[in-house]
Protein backbone atom coordinates (compact mmCIF):
# COMPACT_ATOMS: atom_id res chain seq x y z
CA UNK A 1 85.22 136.55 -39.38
CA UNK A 2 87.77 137.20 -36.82
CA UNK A 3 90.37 135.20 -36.08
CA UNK A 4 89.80 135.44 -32.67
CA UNK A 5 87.30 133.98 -29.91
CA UNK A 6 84.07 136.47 -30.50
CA UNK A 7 82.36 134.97 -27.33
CA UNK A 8 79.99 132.42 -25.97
CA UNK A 9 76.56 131.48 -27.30
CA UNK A 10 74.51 129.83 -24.33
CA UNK A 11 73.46 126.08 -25.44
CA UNK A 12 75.33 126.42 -28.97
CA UNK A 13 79.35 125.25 -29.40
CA UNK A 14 81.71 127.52 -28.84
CA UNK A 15 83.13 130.26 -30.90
CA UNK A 16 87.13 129.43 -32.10
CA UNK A 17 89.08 131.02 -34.26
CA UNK A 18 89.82 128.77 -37.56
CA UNK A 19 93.12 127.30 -36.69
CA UNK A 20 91.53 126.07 -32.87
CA UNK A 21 88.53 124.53 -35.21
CA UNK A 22 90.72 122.97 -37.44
CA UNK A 23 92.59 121.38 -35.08
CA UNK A 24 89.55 119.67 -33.42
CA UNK A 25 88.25 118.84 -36.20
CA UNK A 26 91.26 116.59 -37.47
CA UNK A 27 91.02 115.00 -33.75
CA UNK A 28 87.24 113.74 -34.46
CA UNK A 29 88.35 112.77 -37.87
CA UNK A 30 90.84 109.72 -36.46
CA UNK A 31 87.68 108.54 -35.06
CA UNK A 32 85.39 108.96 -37.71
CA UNK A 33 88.23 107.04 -39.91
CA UNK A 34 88.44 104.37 -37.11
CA UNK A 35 84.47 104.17 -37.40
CA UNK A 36 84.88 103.90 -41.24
CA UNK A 37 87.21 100.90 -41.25
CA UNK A 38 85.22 99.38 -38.61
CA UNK A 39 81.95 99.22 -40.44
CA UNK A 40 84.41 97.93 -43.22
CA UNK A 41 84.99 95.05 -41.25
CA UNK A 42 81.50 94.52 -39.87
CA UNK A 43 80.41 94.33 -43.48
CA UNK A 44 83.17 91.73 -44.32
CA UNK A 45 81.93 89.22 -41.41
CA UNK A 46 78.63 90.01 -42.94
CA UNK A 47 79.36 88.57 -46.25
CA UNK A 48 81.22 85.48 -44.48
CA UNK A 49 77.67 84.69 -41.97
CA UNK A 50 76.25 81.19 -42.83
CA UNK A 51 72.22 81.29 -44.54
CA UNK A 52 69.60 79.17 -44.39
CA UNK A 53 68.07 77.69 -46.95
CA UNK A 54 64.25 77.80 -47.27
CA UNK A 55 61.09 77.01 -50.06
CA UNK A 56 61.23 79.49 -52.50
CA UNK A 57 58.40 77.72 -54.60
CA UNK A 58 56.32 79.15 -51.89
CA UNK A 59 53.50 82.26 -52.98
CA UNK A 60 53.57 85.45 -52.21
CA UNK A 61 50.71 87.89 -54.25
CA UNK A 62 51.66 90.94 -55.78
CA UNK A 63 50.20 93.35 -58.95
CA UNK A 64 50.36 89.97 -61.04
CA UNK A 65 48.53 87.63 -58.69
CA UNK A 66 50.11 84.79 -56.71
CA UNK A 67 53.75 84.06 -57.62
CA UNK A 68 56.65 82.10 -56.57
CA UNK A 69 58.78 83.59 -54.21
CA UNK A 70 61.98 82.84 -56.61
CA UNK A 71 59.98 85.22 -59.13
CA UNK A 72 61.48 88.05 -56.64
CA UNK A 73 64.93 87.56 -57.87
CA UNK A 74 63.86 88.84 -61.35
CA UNK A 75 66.50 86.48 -62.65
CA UNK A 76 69.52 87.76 -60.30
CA UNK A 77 71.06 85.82 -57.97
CA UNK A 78 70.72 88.62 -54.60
CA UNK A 79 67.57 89.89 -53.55
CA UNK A 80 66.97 92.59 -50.73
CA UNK A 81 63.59 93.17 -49.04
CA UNK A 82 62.17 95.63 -46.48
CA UNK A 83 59.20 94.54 -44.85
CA UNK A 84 56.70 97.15 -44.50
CA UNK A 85 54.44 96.69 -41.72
CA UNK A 86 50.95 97.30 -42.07
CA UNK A 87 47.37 98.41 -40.08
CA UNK A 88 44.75 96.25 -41.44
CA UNK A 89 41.65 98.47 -42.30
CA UNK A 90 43.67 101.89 -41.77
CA UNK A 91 43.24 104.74 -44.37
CA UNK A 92 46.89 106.03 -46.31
CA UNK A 93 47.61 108.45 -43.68
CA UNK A 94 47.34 105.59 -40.56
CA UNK A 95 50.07 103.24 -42.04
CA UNK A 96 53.52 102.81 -40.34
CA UNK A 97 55.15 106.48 -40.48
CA UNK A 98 58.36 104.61 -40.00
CA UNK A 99 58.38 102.59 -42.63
CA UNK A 100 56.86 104.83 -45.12
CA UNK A 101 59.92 106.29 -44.34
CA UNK A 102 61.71 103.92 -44.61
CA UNK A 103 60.18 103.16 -48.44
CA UNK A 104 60.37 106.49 -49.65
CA UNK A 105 64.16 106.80 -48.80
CA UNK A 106 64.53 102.86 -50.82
CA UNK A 107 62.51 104.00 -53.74
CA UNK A 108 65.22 105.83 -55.50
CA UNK A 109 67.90 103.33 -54.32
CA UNK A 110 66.76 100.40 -56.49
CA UNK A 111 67.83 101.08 -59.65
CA UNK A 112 71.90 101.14 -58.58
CA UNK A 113 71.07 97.59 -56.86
CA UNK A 114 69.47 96.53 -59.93
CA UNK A 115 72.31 97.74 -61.65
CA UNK A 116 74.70 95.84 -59.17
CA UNK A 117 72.57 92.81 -60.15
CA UNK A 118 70.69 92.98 -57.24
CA UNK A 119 67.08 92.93 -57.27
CA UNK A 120 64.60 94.29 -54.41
CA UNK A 121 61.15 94.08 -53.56
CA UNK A 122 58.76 95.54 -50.40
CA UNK A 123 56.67 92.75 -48.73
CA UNK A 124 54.18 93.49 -46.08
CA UNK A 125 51.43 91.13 -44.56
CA UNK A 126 48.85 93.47 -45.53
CA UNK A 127 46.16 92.00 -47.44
CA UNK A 128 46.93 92.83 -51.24
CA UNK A 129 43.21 94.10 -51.83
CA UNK A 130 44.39 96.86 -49.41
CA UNK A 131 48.12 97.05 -50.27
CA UNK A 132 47.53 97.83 -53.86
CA UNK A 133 45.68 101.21 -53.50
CA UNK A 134 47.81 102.71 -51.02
CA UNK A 135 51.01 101.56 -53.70
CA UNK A 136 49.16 103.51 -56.45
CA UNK A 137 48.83 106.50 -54.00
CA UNK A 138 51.96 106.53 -52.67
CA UNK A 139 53.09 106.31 -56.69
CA UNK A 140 55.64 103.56 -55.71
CA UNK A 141 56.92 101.56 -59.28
CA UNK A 142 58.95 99.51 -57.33
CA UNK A 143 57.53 95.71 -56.37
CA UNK A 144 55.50 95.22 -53.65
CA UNK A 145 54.12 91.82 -52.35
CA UNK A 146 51.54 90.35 -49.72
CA UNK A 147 53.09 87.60 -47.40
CA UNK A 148 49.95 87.28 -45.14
CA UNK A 149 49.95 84.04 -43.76
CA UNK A 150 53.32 83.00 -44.52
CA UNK A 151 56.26 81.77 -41.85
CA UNK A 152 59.31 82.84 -41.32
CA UNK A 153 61.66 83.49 -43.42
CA UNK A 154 59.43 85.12 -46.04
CA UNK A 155 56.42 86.25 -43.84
CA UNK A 156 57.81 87.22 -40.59
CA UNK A 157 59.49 89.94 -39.01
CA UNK A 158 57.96 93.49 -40.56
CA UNK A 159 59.80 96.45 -40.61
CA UNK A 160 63.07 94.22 -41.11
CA UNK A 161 65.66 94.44 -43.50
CA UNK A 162 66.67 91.14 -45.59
CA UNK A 163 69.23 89.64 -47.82
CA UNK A 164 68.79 86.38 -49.61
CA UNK A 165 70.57 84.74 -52.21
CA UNK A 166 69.77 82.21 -54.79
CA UNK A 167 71.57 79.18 -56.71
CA UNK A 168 69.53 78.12 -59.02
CA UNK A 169 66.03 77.01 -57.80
CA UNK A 170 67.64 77.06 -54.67
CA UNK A 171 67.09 80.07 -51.84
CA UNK A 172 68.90 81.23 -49.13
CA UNK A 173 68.54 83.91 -46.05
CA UNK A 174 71.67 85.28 -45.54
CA UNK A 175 71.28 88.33 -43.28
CA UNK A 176 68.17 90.44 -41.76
CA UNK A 177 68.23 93.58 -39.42
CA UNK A 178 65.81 95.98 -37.55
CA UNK A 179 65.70 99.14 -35.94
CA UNK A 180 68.15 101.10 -35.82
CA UNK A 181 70.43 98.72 -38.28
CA UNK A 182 68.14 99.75 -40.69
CA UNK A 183 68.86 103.10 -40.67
CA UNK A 184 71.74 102.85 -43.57
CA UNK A 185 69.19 103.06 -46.02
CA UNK A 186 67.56 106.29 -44.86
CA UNK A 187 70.11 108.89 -45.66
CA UNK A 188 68.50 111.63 -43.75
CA UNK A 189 69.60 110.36 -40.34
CA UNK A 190 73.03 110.29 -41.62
CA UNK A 191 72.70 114.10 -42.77
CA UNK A 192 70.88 115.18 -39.33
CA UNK A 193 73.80 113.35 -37.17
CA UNK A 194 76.27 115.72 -39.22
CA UNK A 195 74.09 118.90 -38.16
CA UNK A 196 74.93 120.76 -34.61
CA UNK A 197 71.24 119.75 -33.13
CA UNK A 198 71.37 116.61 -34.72
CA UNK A 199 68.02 114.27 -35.24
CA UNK A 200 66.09 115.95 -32.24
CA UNK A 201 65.75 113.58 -30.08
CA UNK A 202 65.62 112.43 -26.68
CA UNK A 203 67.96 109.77 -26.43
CA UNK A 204 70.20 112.08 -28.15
CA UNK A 205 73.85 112.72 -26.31
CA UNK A 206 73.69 116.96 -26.25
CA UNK A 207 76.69 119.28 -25.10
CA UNK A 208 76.48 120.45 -21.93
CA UNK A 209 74.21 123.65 -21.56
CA UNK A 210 72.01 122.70 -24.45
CA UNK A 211 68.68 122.81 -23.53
CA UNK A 212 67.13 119.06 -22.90
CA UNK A 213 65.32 118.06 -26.04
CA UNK A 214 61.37 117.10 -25.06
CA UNK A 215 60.76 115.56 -28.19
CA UNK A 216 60.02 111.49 -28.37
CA UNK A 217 61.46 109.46 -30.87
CA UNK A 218 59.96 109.49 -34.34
CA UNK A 219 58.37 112.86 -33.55
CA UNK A 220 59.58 114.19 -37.30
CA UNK A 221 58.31 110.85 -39.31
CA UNK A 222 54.09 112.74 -38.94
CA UNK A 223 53.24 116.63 -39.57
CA UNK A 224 50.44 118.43 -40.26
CA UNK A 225 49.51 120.15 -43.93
CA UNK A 226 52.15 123.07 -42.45
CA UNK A 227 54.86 121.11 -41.80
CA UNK A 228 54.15 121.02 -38.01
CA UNK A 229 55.54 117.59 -36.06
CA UNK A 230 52.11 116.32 -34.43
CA UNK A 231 50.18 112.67 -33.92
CA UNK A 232 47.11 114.89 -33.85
CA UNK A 233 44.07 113.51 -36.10
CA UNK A 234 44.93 115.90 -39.09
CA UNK A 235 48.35 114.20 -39.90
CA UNK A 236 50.30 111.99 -42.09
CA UNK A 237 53.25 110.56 -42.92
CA UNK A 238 56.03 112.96 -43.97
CA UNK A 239 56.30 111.62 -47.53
CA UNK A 240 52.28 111.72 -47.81
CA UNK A 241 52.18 115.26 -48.42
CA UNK A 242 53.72 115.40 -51.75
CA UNK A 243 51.31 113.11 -53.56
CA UNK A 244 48.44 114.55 -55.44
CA UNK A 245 45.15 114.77 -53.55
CA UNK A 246 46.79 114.77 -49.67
CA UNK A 247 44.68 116.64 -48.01
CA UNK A 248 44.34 117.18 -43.69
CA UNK A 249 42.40 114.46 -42.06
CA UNK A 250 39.95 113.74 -39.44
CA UNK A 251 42.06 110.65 -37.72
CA UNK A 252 44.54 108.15 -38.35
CA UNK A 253 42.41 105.41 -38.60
CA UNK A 254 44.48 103.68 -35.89
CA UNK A 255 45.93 104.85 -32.47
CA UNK A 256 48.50 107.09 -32.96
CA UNK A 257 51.53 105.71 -31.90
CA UNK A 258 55.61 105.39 -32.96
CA UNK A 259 56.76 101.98 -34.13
């Protein structure tokens, strides 16, 4: 490539030569290192936040029946959860698209928490007699329990986060996030935000002469069998379409909306 400026490309960055992009580059880089050491610091108040205690002789059901929610901690003294939320009486494909997401991006994760002795589990208020064959589909081996019915802190908040800790019989909640603090755990909004288009979406902050991005949030979490973003009624979650049997479908079994 030239070491010279070959020209404009309408909507896209512009064209340096290597030394010009170097030097920008290093700029961004005191802020990404500023960003860096200030999640650092976030994390540090994190660890120093005050918990609440709660009852963890209280049951949550799972594969093995109705257990004690101490049972989570597998004998470790941290546990993280992500609630997953759930559509009573939807079919596979009309569960949450964000947090199937959200689980297939945690599935892999769990065994360097387990080996950082901390354990993990999904809850979800689903009803277990539905939760169980949409686990088997999805081919999760990771523990999954029912909370239906159940307060705060065990049974509340879905699509959230959660860190507890436990001293002996004792339990504690020590931290919980949503949204967008979720995000750390899906690593492929970290990748897209390195990318020059970025995630795709509306909210997004573009560079001036790019054209306005018409997409809503969550638009990539659903596609058809070819890959093509849609909510229309032969969709499914992204992950879906790599287990055995997915197939198109006739609807979602729910309204088709973005949570």
């Amino acid at each position: 490539m030239s070491d010279t400026v070959s020209g404009e490309l309408p909507g896209r960055p512009p064209v340096v030569d290597p030394e010009t992009w170097r030097a920008a580059r290093a700029e961004l880089l005191v802020r990404e290192k500023a960003h860096t050491r200030e999640g650092d610091a976030i994390a540090a108040a994190r660890r120093r936040l005050p918990m609440v205690e709660f009852d963890g002789t209280v049951e949550v059901v799972g594969a093995e029946g109705s257990v004690p929610f101490l049972d989570l901690f597998q004998g470790r003294d941290e546990l993280l959860t992500y609630q997953h939320m759930w559509w009573d009486g939807a079919p596979h494909q009309g569960q949450c698209e964000g947090c199937t997401m959200a689980a297939w991006h945690l599935e892999d994760a769990v065994g360097y928490l387990n080996a950082r002795g901390v354990s993990f589990a999904f809850l979800t208020t689903g009803a277990w007699e539905e939760v169980a064959p949409y686990t088997a589909f999805m081919g999760y081996t990771q523990p999954w329990y029912s909370v239906r019915g159940l307060a705060e802190p065990v049974g509340g908040g879905m699509g959230h986060l959660t860190s507890f800790l436990r001293d002996g019989d004792r339990t504690f909640v020590t931290y919980s996030t949503t949204g967008r603090g979720s995000e750390v755990f899906s690593g492929a909004f970290g990748l897209l935000d390195m990318t020059p288009y970025g995630r795709g979406e509306a909210w997004e902050e573009q560079p001036e002469g790019r054209p306005a991005e018409t997409r809503a949030p969550c638009w990539y979490w659903r596609t058809d069998a070819d890959g093509a973003a849609t909510w229309g009624p032969t969709s499914r979650p992204v992950p879906q379409w790599s287990r055995p049997g997915a197939t198109p479908v006739e609807s979602l079994g729910r309204t088709g909306e973005c949570h």
